[in-house]
N, C-alpha and C. Protein backbone atom coordinates (compact mmCIF):
# COMPACT_ATOMS: atom_id res chain seq x y z
N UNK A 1 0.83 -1.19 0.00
CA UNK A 1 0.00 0.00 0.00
C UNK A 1 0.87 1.25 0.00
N UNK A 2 1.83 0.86 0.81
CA UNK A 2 2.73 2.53 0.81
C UNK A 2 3.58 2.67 -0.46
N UNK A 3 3.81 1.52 -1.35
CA UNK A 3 4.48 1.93 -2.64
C UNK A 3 3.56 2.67 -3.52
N UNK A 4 2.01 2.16 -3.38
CA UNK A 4 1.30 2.60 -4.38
C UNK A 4 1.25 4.31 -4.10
N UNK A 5 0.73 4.41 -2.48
CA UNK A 5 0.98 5.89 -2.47
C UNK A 5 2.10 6.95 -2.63
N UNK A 6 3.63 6.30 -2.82
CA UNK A 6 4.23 7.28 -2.83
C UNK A 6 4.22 7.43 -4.46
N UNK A 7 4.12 6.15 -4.69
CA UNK A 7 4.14 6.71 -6.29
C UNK A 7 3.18 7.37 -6.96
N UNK A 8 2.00 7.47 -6.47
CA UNK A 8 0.72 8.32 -6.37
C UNK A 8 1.15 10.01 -6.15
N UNK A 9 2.25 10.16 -5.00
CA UNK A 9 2.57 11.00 -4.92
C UNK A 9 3.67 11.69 -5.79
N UNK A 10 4.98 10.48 -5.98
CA UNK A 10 5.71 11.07 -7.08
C UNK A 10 5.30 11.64 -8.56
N UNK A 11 4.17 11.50 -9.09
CA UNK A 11 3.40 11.72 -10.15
C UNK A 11 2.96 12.89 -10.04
N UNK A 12 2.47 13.43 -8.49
CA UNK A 12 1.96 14.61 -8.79
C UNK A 12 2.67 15.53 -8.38
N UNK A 13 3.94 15.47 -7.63
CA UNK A 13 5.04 16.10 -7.76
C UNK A 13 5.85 16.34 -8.87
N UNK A 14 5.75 15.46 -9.80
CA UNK A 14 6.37 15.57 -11.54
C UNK A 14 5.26 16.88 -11.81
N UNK A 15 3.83 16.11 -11.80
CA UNK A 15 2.52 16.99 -12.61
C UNK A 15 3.13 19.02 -12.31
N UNK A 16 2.98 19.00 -10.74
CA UNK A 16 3.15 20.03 -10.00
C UNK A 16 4.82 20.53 -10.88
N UNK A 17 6.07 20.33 -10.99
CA UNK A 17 7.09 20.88 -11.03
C UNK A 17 6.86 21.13 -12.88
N UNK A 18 6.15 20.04 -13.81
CA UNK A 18 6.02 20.25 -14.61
C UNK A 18 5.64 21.71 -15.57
N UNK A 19 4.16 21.67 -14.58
CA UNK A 19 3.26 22.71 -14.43
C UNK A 19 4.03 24.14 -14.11
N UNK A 20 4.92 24.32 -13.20
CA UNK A 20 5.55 25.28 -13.05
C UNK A 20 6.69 25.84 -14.27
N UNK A 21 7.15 24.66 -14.63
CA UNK A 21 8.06 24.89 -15.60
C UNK A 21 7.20 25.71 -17.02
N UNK A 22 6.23 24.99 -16.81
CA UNK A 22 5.09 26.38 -18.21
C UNK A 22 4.76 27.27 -17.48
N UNK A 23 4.65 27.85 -16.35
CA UNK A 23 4.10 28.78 -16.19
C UNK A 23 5.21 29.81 -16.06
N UNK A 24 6.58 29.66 -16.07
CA UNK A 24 7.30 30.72 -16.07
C UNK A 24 7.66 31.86 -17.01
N UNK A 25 7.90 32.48 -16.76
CA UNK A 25 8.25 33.89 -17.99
C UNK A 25 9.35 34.02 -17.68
N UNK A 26 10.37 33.48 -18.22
CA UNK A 26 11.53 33.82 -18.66
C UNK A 26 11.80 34.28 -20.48
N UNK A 27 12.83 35.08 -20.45
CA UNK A 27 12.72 35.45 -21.88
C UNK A 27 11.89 36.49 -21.92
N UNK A 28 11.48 36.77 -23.66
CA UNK A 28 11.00 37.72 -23.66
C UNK A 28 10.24 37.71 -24.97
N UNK A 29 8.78 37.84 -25.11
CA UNK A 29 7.72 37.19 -25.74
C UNK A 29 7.87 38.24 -27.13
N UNK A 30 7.07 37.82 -28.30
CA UNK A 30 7.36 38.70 -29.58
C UNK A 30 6.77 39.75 -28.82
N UNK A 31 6.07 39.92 -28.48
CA UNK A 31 5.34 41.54 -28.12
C UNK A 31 5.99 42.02 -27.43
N UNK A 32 6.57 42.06 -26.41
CA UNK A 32 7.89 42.70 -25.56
C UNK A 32 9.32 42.92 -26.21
N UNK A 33 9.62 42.17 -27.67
CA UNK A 33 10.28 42.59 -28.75
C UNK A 33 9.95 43.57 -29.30
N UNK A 34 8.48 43.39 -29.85
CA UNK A 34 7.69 44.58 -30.94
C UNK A 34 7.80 46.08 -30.07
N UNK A 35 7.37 45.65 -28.73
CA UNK A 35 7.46 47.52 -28.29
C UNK A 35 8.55 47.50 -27.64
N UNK A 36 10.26 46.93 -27.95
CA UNK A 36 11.51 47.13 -27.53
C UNK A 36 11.55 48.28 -29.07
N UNK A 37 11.24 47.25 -29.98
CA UNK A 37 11.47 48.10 -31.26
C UNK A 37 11.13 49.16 -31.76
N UNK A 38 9.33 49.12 -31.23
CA UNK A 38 8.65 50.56 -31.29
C UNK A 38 9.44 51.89 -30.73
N UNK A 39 9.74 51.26 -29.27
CA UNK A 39 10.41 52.32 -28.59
C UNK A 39 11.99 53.01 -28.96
N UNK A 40 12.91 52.06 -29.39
CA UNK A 40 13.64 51.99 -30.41
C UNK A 40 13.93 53.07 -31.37
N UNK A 41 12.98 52.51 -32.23
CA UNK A 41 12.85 52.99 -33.58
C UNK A 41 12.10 54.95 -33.24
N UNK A 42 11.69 55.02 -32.20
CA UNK A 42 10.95 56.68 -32.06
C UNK A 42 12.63 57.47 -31.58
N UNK A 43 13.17 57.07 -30.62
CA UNK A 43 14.29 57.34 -29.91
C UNK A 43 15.16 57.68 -31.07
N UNK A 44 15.62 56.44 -32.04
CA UNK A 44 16.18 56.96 -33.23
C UNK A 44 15.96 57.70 -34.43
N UNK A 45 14.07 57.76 -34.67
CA UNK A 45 13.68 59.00 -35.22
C UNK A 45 13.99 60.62 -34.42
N UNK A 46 14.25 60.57 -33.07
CA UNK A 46 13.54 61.73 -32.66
C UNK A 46 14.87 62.28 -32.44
N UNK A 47 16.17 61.46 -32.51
CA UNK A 47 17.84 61.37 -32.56
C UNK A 47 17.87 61.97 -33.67
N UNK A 48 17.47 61.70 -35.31
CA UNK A 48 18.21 61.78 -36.07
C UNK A 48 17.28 63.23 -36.59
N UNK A 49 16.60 63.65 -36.25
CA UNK A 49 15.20 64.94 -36.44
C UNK A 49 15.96 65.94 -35.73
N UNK A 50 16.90 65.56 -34.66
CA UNK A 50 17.11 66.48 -33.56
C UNK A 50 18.53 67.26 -34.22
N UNK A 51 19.46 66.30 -34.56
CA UNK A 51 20.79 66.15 -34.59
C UNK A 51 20.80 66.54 -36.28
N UNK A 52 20.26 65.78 -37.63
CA UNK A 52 20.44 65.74 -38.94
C UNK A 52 19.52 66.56 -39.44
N UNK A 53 18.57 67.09 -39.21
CA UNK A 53 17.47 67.48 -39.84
C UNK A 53 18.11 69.01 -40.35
N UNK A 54 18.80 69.72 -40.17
CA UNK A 54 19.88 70.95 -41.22
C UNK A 54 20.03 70.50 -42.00
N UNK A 55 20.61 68.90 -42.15
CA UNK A 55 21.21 68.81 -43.32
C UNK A 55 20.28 68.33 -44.49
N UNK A 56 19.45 66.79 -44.16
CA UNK A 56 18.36 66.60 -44.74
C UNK A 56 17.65 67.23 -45.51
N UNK A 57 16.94 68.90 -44.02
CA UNK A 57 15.30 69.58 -44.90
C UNK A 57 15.89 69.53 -46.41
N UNK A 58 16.58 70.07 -46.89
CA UNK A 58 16.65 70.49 -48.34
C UNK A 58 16.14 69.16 -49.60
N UNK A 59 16.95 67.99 -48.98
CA UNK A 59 16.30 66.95 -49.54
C UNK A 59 15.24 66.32 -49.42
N UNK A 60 14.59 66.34 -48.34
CA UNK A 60 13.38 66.26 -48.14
C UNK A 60 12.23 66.68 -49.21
N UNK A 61 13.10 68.43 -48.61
CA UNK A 61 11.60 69.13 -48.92
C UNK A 61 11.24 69.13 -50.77
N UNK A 62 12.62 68.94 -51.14
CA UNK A 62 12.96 68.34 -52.88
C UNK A 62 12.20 66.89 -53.15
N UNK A 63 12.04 66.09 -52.57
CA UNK A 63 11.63 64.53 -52.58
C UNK A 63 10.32 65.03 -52.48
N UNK A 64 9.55 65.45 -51.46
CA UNK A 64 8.21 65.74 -51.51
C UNK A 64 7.25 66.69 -52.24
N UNK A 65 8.37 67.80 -52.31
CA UNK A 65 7.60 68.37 -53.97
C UNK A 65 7.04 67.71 -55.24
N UNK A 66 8.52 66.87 -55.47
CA UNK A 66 8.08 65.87 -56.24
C UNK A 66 7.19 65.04 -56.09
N UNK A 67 7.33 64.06 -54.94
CA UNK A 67 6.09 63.16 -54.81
C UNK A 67 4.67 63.96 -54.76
N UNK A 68 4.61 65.33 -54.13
CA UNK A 68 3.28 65.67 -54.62
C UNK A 68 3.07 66.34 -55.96
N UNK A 69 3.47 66.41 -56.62
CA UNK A 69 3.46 66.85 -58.26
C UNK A 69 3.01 65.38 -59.03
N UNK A 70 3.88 64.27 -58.85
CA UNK A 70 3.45 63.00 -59.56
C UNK A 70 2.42 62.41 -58.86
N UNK A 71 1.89 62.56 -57.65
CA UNK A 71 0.29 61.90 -57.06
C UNK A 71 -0.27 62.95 -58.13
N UNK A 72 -0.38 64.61 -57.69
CA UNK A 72 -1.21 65.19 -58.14
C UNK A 72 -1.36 65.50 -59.70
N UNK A 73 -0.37 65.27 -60.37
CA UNK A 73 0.12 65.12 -61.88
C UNK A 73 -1.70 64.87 -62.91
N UNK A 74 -1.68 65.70 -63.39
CA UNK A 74 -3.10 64.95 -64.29
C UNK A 74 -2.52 64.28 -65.84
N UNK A 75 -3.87 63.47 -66.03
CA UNK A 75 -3.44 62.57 -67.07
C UNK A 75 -3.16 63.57 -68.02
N UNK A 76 -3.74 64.42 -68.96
CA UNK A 76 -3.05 65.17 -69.53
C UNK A 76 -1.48 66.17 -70.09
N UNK A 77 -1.12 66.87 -68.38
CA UNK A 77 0.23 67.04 -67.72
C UNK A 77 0.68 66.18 -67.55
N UNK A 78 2.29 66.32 -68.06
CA UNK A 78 3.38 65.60 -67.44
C UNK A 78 3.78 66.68 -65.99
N UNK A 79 4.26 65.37 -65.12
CA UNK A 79 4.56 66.06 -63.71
C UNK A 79 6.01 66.56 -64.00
N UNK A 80 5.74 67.57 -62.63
CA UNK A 80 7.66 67.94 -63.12
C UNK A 80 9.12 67.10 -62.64
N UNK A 81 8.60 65.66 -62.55
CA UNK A 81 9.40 64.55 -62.24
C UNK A 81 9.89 64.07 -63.58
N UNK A 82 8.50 64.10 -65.15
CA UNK A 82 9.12 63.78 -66.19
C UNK A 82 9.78 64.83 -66.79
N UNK A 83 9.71 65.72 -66.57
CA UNK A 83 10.24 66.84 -67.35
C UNK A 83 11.69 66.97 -67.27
């Protein structure tokens, strides 16, 4: 009788340590990646806006002229991207 119970018991001491072993959070889940990166990625926008943006506006503001000339471009007109 006492073998059956301890082994009754060793089973649910496996079940029990098992069980714990999934329930831990170690590591670090995709979503605790995704907003490492979110946070990341603003830090190094708000770095390179702070620090580069003298040198950039000019190209920028050249790139987006353009892109709004060829959205707004009518079929008729050529935009001043083909020209």
């Amino acid at each position: 009788m006492e073998s059956t119970s301890n082994s009754g018991l060793i089973r649910t001491i496996r079940r029990n340590v098992s069980a714990r072993r999934l329930r831990r959070e170690e590591g670090q889940t995709p979503t605790e990646y995704l907003m490492i990166v979110g946070i990341m990625a603003a830090v190094i926008l708000i770095a390179f806006i702070f620090f580069f943006w003298d040198t950039v506006k000019p190209a920028a503001s050249s790139w987006s002229t353009k892109a709004a000339d060829a959205v707004g471009a009518s079929k008729n007109e050529k935009s001043t991207v083909d020209k």
